[in-house]
PDB file of N, CA and C in Angstrom:
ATOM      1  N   UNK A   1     -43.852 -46.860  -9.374  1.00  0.00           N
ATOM      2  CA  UNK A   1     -44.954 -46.743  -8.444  1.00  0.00           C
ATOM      3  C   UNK A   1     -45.131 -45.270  -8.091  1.00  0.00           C
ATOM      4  N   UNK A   2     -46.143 -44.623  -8.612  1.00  0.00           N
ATOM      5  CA  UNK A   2     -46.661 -43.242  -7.992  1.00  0.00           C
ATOM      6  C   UNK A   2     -47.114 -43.487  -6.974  1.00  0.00           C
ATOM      7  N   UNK A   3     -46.731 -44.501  -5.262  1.00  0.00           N
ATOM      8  CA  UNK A   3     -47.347 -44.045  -4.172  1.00  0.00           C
ATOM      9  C   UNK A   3     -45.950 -43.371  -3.573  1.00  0.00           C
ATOM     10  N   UNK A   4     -46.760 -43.038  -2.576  1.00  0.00           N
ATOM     11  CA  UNK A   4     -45.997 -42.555  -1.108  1.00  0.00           C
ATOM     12  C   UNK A   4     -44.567 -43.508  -1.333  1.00  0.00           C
ATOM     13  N   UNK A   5     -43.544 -42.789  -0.572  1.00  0.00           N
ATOM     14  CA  UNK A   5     -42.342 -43.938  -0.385  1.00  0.00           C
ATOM     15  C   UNK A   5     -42.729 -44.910   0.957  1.00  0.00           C
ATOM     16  N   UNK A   6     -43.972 -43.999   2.245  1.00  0.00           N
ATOM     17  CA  UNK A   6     -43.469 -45.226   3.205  1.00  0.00           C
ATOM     18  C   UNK A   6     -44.760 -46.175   2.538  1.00  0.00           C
ATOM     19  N   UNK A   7     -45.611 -45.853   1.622  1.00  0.00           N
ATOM     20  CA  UNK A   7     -46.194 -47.155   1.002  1.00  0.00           C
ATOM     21  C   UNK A   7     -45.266 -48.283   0.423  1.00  0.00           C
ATOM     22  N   UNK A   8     -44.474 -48.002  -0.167  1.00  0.00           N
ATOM     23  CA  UNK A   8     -43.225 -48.327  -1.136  1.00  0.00           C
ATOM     24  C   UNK A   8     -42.496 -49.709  -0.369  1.00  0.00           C
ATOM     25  N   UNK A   9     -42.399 -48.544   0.639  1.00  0.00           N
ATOM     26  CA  UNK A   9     -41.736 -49.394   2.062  1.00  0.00           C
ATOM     27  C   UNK A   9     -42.511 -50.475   2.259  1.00  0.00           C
ATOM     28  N   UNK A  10     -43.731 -50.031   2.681  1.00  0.00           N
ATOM     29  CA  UNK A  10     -44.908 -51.424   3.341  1.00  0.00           C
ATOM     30  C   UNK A  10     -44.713 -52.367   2.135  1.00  0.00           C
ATOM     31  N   UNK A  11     -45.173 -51.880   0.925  1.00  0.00           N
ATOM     32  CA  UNK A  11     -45.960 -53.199   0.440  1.00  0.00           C
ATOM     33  C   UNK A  11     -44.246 -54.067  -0.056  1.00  0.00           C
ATOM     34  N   UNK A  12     -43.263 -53.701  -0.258  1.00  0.00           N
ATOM     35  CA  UNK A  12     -42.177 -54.391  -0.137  1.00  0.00           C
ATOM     36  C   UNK A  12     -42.181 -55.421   1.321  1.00  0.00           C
ATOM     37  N   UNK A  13     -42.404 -54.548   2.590  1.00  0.00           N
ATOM     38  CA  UNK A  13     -41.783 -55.933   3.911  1.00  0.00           C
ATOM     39  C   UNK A  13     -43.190 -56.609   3.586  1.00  0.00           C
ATOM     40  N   UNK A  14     -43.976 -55.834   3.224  1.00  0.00           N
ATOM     41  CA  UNK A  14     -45.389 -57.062   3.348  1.00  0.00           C
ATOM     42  C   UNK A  14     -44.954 -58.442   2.162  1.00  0.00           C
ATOM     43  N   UNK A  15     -44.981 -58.144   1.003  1.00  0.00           N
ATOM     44  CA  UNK A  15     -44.456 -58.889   0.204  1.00  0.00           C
ATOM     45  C   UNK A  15     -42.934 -60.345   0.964  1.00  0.00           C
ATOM     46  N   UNK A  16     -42.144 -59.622   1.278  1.00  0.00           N
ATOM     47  CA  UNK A  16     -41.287 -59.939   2.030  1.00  0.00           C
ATOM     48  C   UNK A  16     -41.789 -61.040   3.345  1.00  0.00           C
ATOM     49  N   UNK A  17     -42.824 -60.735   4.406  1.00  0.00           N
ATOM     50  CA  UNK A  17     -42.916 -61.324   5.207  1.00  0.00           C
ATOM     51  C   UNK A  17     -44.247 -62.107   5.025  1.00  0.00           C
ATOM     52  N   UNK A  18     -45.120 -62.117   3.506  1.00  0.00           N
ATOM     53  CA  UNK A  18     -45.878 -63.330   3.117  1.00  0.00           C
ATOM     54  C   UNK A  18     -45.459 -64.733   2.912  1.00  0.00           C
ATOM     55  N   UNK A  19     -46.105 -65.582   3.867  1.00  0.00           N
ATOM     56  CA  UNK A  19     -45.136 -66.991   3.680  1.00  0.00           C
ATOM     57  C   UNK A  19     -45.000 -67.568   2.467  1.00  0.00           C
ATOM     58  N   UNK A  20     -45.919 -67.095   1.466  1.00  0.00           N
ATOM     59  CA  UNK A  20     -45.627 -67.889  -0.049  1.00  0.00           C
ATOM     60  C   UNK A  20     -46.281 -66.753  -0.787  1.00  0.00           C
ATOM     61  N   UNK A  21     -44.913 -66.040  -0.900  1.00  0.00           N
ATOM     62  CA  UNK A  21     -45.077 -64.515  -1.215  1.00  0.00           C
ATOM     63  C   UNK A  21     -44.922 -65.041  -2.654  1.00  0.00           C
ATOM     64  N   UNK A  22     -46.372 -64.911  -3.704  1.00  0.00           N
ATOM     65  CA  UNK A  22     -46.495 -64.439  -5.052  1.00  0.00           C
ATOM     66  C   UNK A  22     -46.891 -63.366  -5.404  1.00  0.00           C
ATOM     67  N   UNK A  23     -45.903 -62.487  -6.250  1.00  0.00           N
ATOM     68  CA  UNK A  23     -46.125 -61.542  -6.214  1.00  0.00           C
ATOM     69  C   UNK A  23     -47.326 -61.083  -6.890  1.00  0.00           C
ATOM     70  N   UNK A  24     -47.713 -61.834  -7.627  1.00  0.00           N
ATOM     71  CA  UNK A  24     -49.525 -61.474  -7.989  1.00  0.00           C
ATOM     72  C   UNK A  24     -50.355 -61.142  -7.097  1.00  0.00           C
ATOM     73  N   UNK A  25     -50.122 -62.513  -5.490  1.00  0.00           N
ATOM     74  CA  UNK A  25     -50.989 -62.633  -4.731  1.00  0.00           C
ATOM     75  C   UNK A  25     -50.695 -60.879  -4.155  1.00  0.00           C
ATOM     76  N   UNK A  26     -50.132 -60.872  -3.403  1.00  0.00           N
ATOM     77  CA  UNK A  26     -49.333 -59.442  -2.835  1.00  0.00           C
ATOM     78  C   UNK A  26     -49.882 -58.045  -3.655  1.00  0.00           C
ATOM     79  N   UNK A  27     -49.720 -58.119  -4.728  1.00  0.00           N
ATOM     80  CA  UNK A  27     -49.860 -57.170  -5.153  1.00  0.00           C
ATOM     81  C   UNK A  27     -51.458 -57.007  -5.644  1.00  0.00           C
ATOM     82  N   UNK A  28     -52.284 -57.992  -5.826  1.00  0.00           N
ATOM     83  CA  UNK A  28     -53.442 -57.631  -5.473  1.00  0.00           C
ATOM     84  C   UNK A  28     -53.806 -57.616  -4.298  1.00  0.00           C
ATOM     85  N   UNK A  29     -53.533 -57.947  -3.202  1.00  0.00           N
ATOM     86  CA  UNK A  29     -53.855 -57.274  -1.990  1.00  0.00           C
ATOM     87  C   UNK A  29     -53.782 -55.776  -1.502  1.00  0.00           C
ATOM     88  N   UNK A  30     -52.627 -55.269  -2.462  1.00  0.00           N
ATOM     89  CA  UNK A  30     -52.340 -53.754  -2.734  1.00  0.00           C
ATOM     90  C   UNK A  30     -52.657 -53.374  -3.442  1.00  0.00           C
ATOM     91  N   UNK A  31     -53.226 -53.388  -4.569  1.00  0.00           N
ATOM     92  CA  UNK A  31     -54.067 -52.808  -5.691  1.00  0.00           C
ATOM     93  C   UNK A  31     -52.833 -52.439  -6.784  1.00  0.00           C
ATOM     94  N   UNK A  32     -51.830 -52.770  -6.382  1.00  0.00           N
ATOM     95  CA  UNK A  32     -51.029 -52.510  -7.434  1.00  0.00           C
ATOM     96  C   UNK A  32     -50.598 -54.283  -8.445  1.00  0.00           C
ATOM     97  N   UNK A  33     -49.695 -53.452  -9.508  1.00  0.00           N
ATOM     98  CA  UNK A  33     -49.682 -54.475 -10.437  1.00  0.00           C
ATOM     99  C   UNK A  33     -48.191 -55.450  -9.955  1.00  0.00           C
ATOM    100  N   UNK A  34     -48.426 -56.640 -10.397  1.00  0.00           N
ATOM    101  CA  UNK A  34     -47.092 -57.008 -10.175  1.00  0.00           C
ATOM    102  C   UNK A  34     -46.162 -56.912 -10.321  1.00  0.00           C
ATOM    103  N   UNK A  35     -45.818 -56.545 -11.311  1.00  0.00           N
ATOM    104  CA  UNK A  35     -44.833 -56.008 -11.660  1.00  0.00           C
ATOM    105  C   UNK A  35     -44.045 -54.795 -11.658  1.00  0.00           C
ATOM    106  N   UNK A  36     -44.951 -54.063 -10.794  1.00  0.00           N
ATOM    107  CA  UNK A  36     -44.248 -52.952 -10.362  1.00  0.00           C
ATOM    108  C   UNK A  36     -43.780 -53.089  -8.703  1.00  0.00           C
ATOM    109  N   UNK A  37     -44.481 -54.529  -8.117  1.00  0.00           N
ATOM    110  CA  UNK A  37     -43.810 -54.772  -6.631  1.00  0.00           C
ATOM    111  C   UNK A  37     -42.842 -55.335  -6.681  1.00  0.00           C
ATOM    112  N   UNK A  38     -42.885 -56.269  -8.289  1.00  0.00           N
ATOM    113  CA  UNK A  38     -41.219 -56.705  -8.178  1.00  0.00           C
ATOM    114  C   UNK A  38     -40.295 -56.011  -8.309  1.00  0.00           C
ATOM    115  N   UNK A  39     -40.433 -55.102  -9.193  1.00  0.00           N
ATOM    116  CA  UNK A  39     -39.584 -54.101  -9.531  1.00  0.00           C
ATOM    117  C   UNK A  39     -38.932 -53.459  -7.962  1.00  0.00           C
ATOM    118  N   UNK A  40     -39.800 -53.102  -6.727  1.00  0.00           N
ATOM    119  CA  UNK A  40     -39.938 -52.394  -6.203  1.00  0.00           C
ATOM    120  C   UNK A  40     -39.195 -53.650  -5.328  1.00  0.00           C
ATOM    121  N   UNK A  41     -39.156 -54.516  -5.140  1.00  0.00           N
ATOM    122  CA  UNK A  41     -38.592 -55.534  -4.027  1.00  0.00           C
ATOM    123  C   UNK A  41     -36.739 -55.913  -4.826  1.00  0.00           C
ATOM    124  N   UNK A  42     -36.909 -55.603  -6.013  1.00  0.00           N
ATOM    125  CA  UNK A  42     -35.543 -56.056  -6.708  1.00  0.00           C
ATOM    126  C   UNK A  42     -34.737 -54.769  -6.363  1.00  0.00           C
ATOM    127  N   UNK A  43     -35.360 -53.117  -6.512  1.00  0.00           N
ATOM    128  CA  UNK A  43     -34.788 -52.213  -6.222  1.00  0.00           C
ATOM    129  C   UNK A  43     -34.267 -51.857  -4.455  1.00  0.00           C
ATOM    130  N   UNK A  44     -35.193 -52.732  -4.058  1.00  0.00           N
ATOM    131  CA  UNK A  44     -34.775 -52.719  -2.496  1.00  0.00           C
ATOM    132  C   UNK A  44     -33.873 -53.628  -2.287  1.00  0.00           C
ATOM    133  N   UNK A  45     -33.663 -55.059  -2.760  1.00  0.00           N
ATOM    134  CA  UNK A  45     -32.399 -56.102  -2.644  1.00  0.00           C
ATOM    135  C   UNK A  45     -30.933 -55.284  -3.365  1.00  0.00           C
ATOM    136  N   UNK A  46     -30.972 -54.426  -3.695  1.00  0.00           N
ATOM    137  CA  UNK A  46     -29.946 -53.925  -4.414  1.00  0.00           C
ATOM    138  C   UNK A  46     -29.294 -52.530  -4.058  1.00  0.00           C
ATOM    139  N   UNK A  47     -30.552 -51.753  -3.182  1.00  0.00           N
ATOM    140  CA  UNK A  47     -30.458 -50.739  -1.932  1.00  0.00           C
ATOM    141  C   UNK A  47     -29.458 -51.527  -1.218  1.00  0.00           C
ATOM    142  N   UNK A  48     -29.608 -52.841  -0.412  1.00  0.00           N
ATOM    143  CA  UNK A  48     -29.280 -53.348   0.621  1.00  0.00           C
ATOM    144  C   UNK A  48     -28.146 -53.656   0.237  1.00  0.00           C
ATOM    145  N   UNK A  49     -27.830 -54.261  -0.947  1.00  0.00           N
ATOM    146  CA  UNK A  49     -26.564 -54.871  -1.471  1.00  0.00           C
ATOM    147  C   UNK A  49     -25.443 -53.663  -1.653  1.00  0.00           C
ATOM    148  N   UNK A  50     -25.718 -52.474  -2.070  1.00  0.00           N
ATOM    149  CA  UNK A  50     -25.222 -51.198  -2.379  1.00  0.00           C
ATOM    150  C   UNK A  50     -24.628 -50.746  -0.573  1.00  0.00           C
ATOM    151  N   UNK A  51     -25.329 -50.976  -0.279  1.00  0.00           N
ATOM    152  CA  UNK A  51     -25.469 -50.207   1.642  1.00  0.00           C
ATOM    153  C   UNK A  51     -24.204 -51.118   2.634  1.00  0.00           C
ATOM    154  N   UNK A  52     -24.164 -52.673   1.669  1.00  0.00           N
ATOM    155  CA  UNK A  52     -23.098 -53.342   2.558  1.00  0.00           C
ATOM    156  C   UNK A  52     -21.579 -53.234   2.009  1.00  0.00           C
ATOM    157  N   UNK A  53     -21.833 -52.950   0.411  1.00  0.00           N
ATOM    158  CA  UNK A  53     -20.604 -52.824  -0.008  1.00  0.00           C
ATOM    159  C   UNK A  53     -19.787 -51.815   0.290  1.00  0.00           C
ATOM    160  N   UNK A  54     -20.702 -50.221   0.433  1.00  0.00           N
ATOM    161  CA  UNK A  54     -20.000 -49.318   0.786  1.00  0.00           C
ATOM    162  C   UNK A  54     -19.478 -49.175   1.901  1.00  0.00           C
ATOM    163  N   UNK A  55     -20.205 -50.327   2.856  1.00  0.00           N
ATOM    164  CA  UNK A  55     -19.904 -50.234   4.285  1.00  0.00           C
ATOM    165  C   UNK A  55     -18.499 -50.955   4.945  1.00  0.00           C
ATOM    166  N   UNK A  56     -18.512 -51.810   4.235  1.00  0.00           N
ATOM    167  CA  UNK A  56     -17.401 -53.158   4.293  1.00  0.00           C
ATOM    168  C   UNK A  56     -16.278 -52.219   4.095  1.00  0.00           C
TER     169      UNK A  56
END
């Protein structure tokens, strides 16, 4: 994704807090493709996963 990171940010919690989050639907609401929000929501589940292990 060539946007902004706090775009990056949004359209991930947006994705995230759609009640029947498809990522088609989502990501045409953002003009982006789907497959680059999944990408972008898998790289954030794995931020988070990375962030607890080091923490533990």
């Amino acid at each position: 994704m060539n946007h902004p990171e706090e775009f990056k940010r949004d359209a991930v919690d947006f994705a995230r807090s759609s009640p029947n989050p498809s990522f088609a639907d989502v990501a045409h609401c953002l003009s982006v493709r789907p497959e680059i929000l999944r990408k972008g929501v898998r790289d954030d589940r794995n931020r988070i996963r990375t962030a607890r292990v080091t923490t533990a």
